[in-house]
C-alpha atoms as a PDB file:
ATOM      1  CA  UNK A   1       1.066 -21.266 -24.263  1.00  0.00           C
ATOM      2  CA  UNK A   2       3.227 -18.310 -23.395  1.00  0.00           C
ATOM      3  CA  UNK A   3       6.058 -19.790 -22.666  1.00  0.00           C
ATOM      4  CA  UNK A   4       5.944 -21.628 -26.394  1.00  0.00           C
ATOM      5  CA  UNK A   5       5.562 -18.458 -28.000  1.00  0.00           C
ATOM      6  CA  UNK A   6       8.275 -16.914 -26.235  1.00  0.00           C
ATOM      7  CA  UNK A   7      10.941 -20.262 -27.158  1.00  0.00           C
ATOM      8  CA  UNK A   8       9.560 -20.172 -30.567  1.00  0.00           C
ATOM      9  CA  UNK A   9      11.363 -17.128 -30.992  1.00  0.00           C
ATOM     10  CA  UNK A  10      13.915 -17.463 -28.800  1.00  0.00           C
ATOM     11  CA  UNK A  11      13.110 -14.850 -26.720  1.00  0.00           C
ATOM     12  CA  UNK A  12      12.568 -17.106 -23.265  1.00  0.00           C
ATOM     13  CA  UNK A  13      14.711 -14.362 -20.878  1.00  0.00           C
ATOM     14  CA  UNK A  14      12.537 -11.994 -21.583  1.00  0.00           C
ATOM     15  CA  UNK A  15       9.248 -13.684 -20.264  1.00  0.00           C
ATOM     16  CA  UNK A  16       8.796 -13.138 -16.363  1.00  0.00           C
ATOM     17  CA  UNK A  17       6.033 -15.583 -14.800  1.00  0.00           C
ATOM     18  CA  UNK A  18       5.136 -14.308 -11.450  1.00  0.00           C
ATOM     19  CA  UNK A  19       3.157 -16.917  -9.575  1.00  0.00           C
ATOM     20  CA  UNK A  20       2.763 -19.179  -5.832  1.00  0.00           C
ATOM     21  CA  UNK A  21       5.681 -21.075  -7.227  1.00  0.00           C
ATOM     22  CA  UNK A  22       8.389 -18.697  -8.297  1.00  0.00           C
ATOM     23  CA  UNK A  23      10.976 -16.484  -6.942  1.00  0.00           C
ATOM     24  CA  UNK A  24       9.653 -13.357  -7.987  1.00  0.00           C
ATOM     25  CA  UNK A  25       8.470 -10.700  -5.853  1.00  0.00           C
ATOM     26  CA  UNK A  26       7.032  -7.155  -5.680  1.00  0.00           C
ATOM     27  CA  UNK A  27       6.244  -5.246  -3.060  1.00  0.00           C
ATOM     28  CA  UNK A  28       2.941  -2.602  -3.736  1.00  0.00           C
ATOM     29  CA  UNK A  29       4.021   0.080  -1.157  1.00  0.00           C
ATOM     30  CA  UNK A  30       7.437   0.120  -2.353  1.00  0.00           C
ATOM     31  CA  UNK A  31       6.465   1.111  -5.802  1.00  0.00           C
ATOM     32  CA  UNK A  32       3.522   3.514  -4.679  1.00  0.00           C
ATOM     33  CA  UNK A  33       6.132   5.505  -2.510  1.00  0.00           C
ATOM     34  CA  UNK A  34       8.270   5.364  -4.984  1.00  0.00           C
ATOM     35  CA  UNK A  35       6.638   6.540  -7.780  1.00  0.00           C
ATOM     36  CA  UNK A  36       3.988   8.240  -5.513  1.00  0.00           C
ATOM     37  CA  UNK A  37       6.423  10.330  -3.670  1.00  0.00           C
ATOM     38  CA  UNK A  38       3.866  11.115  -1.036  1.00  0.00           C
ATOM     39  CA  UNK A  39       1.473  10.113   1.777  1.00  0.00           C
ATOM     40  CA  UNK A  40      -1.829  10.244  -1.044  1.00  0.00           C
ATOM     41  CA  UNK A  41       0.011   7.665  -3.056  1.00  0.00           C
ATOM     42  CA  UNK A  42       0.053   5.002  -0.477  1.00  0.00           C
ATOM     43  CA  UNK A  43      -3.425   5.943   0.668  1.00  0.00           C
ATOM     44  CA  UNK A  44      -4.577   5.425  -2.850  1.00  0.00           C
ATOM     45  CA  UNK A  45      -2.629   1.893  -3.522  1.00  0.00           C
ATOM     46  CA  UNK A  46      -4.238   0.690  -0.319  1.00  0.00           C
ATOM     47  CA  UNK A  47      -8.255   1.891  -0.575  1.00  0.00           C
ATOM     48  CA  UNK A  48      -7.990   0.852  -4.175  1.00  0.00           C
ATOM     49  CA  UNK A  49      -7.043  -2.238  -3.035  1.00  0.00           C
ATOM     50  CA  UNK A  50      -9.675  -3.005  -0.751  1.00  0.00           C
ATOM     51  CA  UNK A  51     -12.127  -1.579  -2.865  1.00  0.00           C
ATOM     52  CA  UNK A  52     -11.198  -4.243  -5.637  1.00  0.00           C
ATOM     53  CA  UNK A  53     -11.636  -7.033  -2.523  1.00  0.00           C
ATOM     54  CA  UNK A  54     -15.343  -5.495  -2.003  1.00  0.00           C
ATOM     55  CA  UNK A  55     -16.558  -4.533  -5.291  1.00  0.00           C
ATOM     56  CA  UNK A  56     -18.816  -7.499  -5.153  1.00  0.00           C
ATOM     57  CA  UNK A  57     -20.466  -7.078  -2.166  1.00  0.00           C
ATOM     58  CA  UNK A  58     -23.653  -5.078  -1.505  1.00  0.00           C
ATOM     59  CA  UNK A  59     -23.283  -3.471   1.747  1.00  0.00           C
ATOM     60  CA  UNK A  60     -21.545  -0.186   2.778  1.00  0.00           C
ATOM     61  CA  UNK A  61     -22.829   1.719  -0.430  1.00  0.00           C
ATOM     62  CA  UNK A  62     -24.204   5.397  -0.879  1.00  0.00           C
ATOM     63  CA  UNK A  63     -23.674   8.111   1.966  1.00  0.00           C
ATOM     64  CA  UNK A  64     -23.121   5.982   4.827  1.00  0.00           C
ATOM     65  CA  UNK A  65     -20.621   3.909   2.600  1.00  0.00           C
ATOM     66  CA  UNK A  66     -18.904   7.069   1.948  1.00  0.00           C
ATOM     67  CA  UNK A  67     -18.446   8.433   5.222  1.00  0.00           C
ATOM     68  CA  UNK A  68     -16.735   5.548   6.275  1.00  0.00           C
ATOM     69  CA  UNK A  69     -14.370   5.032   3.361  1.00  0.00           C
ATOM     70  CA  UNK A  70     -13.487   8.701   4.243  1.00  0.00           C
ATOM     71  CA  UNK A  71     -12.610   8.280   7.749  1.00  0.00           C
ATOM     72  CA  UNK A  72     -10.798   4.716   6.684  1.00  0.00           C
ATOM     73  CA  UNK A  73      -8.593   7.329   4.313  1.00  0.00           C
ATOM     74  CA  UNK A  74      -8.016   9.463   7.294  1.00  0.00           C
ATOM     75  CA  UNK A  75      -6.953   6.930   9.313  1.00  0.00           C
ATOM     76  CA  UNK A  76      -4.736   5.406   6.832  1.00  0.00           C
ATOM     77  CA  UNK A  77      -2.829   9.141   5.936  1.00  0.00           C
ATOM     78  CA  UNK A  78      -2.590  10.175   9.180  1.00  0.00           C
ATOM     79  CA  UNK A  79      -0.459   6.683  10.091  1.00  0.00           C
ATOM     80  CA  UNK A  80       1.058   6.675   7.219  1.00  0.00           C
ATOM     81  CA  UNK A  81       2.588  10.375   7.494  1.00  0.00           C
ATOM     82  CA  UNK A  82       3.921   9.152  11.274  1.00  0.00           C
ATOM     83  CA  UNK A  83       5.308   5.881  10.102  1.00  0.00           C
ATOM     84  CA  UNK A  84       7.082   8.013   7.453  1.00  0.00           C
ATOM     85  CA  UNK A  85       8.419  10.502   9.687  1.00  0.00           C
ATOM     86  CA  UNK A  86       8.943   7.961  12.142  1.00  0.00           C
ATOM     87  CA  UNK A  87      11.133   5.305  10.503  1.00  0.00           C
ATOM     88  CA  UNK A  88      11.865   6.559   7.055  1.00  0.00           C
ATOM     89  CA  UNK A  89       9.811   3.611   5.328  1.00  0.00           C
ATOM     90  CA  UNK A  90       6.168   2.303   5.343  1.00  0.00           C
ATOM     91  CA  UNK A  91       5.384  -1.258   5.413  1.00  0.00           C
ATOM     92  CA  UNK A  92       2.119  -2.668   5.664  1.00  0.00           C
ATOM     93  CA  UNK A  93       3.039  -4.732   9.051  1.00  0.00           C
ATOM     94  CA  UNK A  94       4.560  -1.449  10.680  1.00  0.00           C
ATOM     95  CA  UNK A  95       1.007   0.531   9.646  1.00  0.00           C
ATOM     96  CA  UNK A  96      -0.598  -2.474  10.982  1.00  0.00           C
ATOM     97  CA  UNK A  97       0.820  -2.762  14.199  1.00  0.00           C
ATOM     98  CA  UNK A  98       0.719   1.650  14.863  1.00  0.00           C
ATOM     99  CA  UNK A  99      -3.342   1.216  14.327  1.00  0.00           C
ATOM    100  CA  UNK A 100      -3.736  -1.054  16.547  1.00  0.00           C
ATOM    101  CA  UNK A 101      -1.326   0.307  19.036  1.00  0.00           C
ATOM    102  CA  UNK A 102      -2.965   3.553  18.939  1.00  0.00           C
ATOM    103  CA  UNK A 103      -4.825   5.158  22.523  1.00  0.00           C
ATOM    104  CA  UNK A 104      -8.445   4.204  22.433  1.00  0.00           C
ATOM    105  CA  UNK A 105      -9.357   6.043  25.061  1.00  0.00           C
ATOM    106  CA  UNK A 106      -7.608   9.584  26.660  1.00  0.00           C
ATOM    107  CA  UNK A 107      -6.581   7.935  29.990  1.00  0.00           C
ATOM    108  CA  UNK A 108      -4.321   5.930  27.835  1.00  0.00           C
ATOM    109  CA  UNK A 109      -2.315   8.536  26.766  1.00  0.00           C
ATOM    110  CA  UNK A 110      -0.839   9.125  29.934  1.00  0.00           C
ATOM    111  CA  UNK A 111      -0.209   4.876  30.952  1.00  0.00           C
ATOM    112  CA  UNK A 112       3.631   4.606  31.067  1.00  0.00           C
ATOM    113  CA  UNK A 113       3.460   1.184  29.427  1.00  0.00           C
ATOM    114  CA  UNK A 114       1.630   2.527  26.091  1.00  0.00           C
ATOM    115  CA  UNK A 115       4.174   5.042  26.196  1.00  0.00           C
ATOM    116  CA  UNK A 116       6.492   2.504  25.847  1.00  0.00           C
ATOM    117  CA  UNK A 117       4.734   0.747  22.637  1.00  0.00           C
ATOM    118  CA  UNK A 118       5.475   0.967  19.561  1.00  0.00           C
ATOM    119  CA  UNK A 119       2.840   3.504  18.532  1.00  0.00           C
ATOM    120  CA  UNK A 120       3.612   6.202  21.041  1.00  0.00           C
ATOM    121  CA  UNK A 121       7.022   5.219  20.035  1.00  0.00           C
ATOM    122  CA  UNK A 122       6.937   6.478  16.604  1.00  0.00           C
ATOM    123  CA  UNK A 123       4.823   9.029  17.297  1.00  0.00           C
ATOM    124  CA  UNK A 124       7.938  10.617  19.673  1.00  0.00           C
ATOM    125  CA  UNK A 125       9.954   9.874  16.815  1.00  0.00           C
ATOM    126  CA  UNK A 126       8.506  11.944  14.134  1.00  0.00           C
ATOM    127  CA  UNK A 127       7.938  14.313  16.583  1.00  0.00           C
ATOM    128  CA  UNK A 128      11.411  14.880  17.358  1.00  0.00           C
ATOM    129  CA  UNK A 129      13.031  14.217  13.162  1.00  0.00           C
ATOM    130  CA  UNK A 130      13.712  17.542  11.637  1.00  0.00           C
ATOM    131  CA  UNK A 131      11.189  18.777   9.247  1.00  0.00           C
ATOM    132  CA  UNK A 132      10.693  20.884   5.992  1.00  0.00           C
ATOM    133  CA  UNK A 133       7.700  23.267   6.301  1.00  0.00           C
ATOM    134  CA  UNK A 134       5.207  20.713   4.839  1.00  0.00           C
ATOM    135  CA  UNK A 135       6.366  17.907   6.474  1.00  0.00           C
ATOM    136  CA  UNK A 136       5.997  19.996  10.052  1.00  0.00           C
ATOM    137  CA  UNK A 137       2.489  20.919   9.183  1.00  0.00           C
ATOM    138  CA  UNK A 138       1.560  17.236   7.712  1.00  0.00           C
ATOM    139  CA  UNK A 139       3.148  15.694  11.205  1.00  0.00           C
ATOM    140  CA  UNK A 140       1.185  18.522  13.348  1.00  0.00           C
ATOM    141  CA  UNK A 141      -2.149  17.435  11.362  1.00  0.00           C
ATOM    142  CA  UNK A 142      -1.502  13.545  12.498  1.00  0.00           C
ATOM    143  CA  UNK A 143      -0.678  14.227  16.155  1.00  0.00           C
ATOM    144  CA  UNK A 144      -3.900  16.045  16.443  1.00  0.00           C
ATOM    145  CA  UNK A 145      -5.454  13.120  15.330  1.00  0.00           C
ATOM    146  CA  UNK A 146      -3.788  10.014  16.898  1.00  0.00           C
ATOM    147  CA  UNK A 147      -3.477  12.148  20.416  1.00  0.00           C
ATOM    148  CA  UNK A 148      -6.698  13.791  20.472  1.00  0.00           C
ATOM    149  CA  UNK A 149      -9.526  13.294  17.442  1.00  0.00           C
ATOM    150  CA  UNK A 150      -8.366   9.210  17.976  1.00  0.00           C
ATOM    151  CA  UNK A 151      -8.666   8.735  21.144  1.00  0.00           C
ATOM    152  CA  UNK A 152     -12.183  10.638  22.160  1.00  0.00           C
ATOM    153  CA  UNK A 153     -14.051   8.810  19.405  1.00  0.00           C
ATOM    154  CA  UNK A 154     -16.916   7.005  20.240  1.00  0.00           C
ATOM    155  CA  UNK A 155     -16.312   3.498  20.724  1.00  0.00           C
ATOM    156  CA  UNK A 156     -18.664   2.036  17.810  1.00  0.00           C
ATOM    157  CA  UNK A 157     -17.224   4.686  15.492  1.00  0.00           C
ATOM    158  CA  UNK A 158     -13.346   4.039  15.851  1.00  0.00           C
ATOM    159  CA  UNK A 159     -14.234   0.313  15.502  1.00  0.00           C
ATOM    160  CA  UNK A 160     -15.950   0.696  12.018  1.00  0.00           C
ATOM    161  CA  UNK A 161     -12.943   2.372  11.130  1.00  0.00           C
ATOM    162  CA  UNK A 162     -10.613   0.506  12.225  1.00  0.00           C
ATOM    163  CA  UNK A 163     -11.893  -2.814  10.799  1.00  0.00           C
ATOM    164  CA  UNK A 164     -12.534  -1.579   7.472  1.00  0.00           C
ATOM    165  CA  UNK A 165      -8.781  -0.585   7.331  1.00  0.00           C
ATOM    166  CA  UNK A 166      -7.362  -3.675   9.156  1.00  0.00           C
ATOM    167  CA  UNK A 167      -9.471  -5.422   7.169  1.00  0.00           C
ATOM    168  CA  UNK A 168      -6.980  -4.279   4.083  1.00  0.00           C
ATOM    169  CA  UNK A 169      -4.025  -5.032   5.859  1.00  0.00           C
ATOM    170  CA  UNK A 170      -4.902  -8.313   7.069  1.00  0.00           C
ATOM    171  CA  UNK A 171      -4.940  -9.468   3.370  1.00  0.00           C
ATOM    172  CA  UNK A 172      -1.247  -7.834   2.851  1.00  0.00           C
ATOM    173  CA  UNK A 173      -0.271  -9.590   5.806  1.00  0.00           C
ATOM    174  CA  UNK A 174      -1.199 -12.953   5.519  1.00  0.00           C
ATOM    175  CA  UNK A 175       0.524 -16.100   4.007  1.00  0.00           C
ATOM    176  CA  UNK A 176       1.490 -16.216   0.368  1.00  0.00           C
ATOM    177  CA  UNK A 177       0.112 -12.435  -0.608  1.00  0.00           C
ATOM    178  CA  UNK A 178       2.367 -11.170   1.947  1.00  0.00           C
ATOM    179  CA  UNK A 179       5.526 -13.354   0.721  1.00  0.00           C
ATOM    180  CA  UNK A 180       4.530 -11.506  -2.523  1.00  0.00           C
ATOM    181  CA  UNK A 181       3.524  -8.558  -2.519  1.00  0.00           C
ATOM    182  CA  UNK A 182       4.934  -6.865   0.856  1.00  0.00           C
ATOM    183  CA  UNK A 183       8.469  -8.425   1.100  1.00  0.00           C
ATOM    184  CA  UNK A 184      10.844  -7.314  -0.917  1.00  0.00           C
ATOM    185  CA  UNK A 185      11.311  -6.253  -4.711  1.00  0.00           C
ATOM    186  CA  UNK A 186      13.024  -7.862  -7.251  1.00  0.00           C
ATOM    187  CA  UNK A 187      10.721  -7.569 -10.235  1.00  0.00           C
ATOM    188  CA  UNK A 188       8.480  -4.202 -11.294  1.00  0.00           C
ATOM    189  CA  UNK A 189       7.336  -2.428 -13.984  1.00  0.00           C
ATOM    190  CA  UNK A 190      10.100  -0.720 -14.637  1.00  0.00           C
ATOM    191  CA  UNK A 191      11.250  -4.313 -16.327  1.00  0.00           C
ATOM    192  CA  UNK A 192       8.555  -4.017 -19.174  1.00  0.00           C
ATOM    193  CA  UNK A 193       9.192  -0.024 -19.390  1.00  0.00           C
ATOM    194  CA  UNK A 194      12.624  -0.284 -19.606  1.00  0.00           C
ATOM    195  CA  UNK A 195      14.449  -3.557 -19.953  1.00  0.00           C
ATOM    196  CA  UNK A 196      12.037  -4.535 -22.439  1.00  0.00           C
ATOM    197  CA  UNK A 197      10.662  -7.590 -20.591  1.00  0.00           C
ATOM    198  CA  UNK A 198       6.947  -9.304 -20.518  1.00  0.00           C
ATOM    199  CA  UNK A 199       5.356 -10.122 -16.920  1.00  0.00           C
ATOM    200  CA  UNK A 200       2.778 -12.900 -17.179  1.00  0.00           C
ATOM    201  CA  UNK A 201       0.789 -12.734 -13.524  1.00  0.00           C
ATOM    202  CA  UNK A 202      -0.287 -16.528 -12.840  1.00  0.00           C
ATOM    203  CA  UNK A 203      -2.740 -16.253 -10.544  1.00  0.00           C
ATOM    204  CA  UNK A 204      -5.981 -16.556 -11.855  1.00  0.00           C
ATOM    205  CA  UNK A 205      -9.339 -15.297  -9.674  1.00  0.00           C
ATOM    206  CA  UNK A 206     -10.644 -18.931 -10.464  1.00  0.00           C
ATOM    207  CA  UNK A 207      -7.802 -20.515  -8.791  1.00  0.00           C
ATOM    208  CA  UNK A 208      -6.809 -18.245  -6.401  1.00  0.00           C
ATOM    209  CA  UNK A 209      -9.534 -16.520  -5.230  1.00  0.00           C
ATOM    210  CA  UNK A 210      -9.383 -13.190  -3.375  1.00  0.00           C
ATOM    211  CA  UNK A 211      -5.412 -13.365  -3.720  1.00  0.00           C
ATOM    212  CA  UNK A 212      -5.730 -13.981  -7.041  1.00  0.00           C
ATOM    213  CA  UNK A 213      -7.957 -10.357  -7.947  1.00  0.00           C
ATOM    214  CA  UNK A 214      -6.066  -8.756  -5.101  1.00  0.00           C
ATOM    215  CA  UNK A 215      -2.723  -9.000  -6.800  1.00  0.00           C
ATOM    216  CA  UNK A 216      -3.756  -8.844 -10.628  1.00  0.00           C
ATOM    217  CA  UNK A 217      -5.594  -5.687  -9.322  1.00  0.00           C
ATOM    218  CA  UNK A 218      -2.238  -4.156  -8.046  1.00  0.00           C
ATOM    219  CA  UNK A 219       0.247  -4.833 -10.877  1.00  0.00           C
ATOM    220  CA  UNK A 220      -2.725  -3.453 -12.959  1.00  0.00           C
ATOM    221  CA  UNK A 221      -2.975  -0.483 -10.846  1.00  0.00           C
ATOM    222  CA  UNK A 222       0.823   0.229 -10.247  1.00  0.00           C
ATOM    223  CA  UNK A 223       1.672  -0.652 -13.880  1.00  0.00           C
ATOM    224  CA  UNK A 224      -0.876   2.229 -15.312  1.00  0.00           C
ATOM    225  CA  UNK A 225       0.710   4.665 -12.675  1.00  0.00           C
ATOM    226  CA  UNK A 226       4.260   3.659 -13.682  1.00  0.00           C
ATOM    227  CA  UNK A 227       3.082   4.649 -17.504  1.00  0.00           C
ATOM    228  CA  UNK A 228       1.352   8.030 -16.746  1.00  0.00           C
ATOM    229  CA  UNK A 229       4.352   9.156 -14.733  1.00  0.00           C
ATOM    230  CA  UNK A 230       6.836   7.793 -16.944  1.00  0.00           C
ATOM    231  CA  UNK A 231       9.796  10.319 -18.888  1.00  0.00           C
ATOM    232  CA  UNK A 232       8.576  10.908 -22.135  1.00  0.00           C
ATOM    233  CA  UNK A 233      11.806  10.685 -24.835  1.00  0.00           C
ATOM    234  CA  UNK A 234      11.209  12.177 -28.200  1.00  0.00           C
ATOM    235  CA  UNK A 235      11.125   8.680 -30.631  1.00  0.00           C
ATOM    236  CA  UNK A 236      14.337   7.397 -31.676  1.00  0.00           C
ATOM    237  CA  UNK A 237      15.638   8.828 -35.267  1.00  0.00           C
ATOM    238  CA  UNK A 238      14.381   6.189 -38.415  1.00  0.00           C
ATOM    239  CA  UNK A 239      17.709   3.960 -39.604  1.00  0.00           C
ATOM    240  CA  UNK A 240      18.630   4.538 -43.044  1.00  0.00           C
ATOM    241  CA  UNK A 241      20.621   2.956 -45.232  1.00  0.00           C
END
């Protein structure tokens, strides 16, 4: 139907379908960062995410619920703010493979062969980068935590944790979602805001399933951020004649 409209007036260029099929692709993280600018940004992209994954489920509701979406966020900025640090850039593998690579237990800290992972890696790293005032603060605030909040947490509670968060990435991570939305970037908002194009997202809940809400949910999230933090221009002058 939309793509009759569109050749009915000629206007076919300007109708982007991103679907399983096409050659499109846009990568969430990229854009939060982007237009985010900051470790909350990412944080936000990624719980909202999840939360749109859960919404119909009854469990982890109320206080307890809380708490653990809480410690999920702290987990997620603290990583985050490394990987930053660390490597310049924040994919969804790369946080991924730092949570799991973390310590779990104090005795770990010291075994050369963690040490040589890719967690205590970055960690060194971002130790090391030089640092603006916040960003030396921020990077003190998530040693503390990987190196000794992490580690010394009671077995039962760092696994809650740490499923409910892997639990997010798994979905970025995994077959076609990950071919679309963590790649790379070749189409954004920034086409409708300012080349004036449409984006038609073909993949349908009924179809699709969880992919399906989990990626209409993020160009509907990143698309209403991209408008609220958009440069407002004072309207163009009337033509007259």
């Amino acid at each position: 139907m939309w793509q009759r409209i569109f050749a009915e007036e000629k206007r076919s260029d300007d109708l982007i379908i991103f679907d399983a099929s096409g050659k499109w692709r846009f990568n969430f993280l990229d854009e939060a960062r982007q237009h985010g600018g900051d470790t909350l940004s990412i944080r936000r992209c990624l719980m909202m995410l999840g939360e749109t994954l859960s919404s119909d489920e009854s469990g982890g509701r109320g206080d307890d619920g809380k708490f653990w979406e809480k410690q999920q966020e702290r987990m997620i900025d603290n990583a985050v703010q490394i990987l930053h640090l660390a490597i310049g850039k924040v994919t969804t593998t790369e946080l991924e493979e730092f949570i799991v690579g973390a310590a779990d237990h104090p005795q770990r800290l010291r075994d050369p062969g963690w040490r040589e992972g890719f967690h205590a890696r970055c960690v060194q790293a971002a130790f090391d980068r030089d640092k603006n005032e916040v960003e030396e603060q921020d990077c003190k605030q998530a040693m503390r935590y990987w190196l000794g909040q992490d580690p010394t947490m009671a077995d039962k509670t760092r696994a809650s944790i740490c499923t409910g968060v892997l639990g997010i990435l798994h979905i970025f991570n995994m077959g076609l979602t990950r071919e679309l939305v963590s790649t790379t970037t070749n189409v954004s908002p920034d086409d409708m805001l300012l080349r004036r194009k449409w984006v038609l997202v073909n993949l349908p809940p009924a179809t699709y399933g969880d992919l399906g809400r989990f990626v209409n949910a993020g160009w509907k999230y990143l698309s209403q951020r991209r408008v609220l933090r958009r440069e407002a221009k004072p309207p163009r002058a009337a033509v007259t004649h």
